[in-house]
Protein backbone atom coordinates (compact mmCIF):
# COMPACT_ATOMS: atom_id res chain seq x y z
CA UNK A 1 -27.69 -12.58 -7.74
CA UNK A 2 -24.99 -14.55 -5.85
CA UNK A 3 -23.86 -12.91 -2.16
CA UNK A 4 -20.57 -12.75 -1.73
CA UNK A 5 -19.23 -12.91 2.06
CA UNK A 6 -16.57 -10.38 2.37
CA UNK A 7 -13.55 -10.52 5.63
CA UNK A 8 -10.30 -9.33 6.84
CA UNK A 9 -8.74 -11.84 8.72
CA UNK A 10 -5.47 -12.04 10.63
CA UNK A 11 -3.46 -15.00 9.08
CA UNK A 12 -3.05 -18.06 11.45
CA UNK A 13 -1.96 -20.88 9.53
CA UNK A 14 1.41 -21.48 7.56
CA UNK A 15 -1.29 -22.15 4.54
CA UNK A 16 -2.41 -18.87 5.24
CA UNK A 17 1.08 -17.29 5.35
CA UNK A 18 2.38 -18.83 2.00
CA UNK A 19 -0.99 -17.64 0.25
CA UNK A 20 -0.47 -14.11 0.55
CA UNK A 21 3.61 -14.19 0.39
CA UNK A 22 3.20 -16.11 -3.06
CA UNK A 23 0.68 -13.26 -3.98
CA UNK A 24 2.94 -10.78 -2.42
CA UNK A 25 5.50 -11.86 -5.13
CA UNK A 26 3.27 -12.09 -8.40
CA UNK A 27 1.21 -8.48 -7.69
CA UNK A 28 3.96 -6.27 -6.88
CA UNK A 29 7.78 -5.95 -9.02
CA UNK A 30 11.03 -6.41 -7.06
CA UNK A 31 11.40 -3.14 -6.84
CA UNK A 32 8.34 -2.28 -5.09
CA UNK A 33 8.86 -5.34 -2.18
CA UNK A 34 10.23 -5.04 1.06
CA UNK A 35 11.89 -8.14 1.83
CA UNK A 36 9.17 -10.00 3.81
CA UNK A 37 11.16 -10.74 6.95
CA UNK A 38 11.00 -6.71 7.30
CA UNK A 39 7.26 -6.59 7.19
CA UNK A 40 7.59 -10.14 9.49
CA UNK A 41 9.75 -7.71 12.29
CA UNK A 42 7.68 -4.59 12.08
CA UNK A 43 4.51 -6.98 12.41
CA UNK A 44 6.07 -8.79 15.33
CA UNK A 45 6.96 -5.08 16.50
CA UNK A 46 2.97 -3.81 16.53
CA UNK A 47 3.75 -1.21 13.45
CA UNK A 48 2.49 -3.53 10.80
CA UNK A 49 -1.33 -5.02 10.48
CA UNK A 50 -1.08 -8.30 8.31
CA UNK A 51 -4.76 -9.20 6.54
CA UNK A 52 -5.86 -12.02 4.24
CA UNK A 53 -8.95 -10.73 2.58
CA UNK A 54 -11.26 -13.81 2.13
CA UNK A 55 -14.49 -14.23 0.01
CA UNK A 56 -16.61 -16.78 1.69
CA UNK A 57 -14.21 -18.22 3.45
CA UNK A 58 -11.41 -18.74 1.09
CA UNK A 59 -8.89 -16.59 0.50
CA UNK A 60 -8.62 -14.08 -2.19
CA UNK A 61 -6.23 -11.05 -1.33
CA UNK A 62 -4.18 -8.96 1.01
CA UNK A 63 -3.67 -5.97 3.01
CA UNK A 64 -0.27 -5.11 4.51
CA UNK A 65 -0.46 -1.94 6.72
CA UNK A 66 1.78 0.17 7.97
CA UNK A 67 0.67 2.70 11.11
CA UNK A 68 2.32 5.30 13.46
CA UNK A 69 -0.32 7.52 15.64
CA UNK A 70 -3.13 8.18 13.78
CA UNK A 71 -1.54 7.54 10.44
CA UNK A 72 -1.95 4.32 8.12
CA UNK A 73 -0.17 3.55 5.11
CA UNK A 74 -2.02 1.14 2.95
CA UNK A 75 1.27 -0.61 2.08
CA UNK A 76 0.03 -3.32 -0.29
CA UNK A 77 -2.97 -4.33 -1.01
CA UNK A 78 -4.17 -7.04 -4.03
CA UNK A 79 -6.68 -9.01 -4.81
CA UNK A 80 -5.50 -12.44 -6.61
CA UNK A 81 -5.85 -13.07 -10.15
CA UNK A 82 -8.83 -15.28 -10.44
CA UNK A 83 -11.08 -12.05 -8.23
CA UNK A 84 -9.95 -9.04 -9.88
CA UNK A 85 -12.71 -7.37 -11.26
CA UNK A 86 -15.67 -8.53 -9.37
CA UNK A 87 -15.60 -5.97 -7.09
CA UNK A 88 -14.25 -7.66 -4.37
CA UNK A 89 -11.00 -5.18 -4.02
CA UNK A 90 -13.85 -2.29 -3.67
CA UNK A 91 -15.62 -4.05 -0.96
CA UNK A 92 -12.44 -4.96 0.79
CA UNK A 93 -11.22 -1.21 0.75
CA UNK A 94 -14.63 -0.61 2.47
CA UNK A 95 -13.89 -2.62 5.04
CA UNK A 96 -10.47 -1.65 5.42
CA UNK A 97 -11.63 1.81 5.58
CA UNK A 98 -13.99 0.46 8.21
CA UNK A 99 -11.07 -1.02 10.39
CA UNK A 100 -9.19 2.08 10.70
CA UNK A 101 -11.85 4.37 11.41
CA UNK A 102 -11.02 7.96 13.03
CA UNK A 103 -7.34 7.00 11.06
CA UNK A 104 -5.84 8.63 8.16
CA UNK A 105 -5.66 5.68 5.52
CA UNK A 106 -3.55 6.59 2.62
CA UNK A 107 -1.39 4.45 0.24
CA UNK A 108 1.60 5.13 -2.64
CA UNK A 109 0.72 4.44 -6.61
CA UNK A 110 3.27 4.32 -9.21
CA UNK A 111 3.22 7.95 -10.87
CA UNK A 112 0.79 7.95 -13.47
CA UNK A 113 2.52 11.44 -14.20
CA UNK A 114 5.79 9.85 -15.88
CA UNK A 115 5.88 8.22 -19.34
CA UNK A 116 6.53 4.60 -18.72
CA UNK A 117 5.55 1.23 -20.73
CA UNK A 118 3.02 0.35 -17.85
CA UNK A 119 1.17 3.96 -18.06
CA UNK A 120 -2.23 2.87 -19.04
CA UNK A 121 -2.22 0.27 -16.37
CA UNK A 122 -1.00 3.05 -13.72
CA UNK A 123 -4.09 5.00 -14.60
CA UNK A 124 -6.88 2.38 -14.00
CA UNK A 125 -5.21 1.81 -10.74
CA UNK A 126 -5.71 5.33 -10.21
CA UNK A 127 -9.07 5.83 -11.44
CA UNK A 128 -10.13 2.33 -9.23
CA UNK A 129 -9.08 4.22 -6.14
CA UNK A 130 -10.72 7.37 -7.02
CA UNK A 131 -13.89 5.65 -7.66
CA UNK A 132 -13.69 4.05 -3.95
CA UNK A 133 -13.53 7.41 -2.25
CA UNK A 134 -9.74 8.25 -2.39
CA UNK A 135 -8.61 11.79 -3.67
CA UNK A 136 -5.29 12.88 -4.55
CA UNK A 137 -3.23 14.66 -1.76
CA UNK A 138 -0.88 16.68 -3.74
CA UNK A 139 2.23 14.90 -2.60
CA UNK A 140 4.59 13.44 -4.89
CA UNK A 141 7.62 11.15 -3.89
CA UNK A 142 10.65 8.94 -4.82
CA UNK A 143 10.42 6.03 -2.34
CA UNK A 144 13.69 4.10 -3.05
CA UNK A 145 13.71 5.75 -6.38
CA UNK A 146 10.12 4.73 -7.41
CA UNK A 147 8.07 7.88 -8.29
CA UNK A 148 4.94 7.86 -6.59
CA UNK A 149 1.66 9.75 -5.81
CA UNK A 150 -0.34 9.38 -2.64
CA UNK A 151 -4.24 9.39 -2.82
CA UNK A 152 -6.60 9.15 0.65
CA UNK A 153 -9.60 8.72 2.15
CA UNK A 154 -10.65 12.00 3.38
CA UNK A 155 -7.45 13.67 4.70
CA UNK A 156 -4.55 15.99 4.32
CA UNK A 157 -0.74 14.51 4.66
CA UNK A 158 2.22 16.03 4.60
CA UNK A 159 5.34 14.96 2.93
CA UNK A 160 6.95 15.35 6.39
CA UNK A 161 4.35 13.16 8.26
CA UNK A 162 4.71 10.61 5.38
CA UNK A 163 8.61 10.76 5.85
CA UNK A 164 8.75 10.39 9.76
CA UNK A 165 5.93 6.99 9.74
CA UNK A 166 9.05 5.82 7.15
CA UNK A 167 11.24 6.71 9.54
CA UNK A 168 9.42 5.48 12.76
CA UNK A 169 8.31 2.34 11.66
CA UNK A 170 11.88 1.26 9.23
CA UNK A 171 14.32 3.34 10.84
CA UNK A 172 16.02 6.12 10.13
CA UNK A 173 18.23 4.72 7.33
CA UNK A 174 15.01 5.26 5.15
CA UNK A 175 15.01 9.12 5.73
CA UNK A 176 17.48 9.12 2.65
CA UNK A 177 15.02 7.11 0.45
CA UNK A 178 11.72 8.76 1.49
CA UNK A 179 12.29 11.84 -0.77
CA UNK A 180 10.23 14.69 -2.38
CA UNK A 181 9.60 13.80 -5.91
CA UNK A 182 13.00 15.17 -7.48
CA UNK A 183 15.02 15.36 -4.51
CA UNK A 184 16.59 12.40 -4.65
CA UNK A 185 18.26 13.35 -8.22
CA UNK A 186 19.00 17.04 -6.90
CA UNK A 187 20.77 15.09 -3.84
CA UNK A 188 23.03 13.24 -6.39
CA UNK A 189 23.61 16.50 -8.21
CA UNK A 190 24.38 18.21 -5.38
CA UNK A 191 27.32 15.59 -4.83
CA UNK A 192 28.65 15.65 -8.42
């Protein structure tokens, strides 16, 4: 049986940068990406934690975090095409989970609660991040109109402590697109 060397490293090299912004743009859809530059500010600013995961040296995914206090959003987090399903992404959780010990790491899926064409796929996600020690917290949002669950590792969240790391790391322009899952249409209503 082969080892298999597992890191988080800190990018340092512009090699290093376009790696994981060219995976950046094939794992996630437009309407899931920040605009990099905003994850390059909040970085710059000491809110964001940047990591290339690396098998034996090379690279192989990434971790974008996002923390206020003792909370840390697992912003993105994918393992490139050519790894996925070798358990490397479960090993790399591990140590992510390592990194931010005495933290509460959490992260955003796409509902797997609403009927859409990628459903099935939504699910395995799910079920991949159950099987690594994540549970469901019971809190539902629309994050710029995106409906999404959140899942942890061993905590409780709020929907108000998940709105206010938004809000504290982005601004408080994003208080209006960090909503409960339905708000955001009952908002609109509300207007008609």
């Amino acid at each position: 049986m082969t080892e298999y060397s597992i890191t988080l490293t800190k990018p340092s090299t512009i090699r290093d940068w376009l790696r994981l912004w060219r995976l950046y743009r094939r794992a996630f859809p437009h309407y899931e990406r920040k605009p990099f530059f905003m994850i390059l500010r909040t970085k710059h600013r000491g809110c964001t934690d940047v990591w290339c995961i690396r098998q034996n040296g090379a690279f192989a995914g990434l971790a974008i975090t996002m923390a206020q206090g003792e909370l840390v959003l697992l912003d993105y987090f994918a393992v490139s095409e050519t790894q996925r399903g070798s358990g490397l992404g479960s090993r790399a959780l591990h140590l992510l989970q390592q990194e931010y010990a005495g933290k509460r790491l959490f992260l955003e899926i796409e509902s797997t609660e609403t009927d859409a064409p990628n459903r099935p796929e939504r699910l395995r996600r799910k079920q991949f991040y159950l099987r690594n020690g994540m549970s469901e917290l019971g809190v539902h949002v629309s994050l710029f109109g995106v409906e999404m669950e959140l899942l942890g590792f061993a905590c409780v969240l709020t929907f108000a402590e998940y709105q206010n790391l938004y809000t504290a790391v982005l601004g408080s322009w994003t208080r209006s697109h960090v909503c409960k899952s339905g708000e955001d249409f009952e908002k609109k209503l509300d207007k008609a």
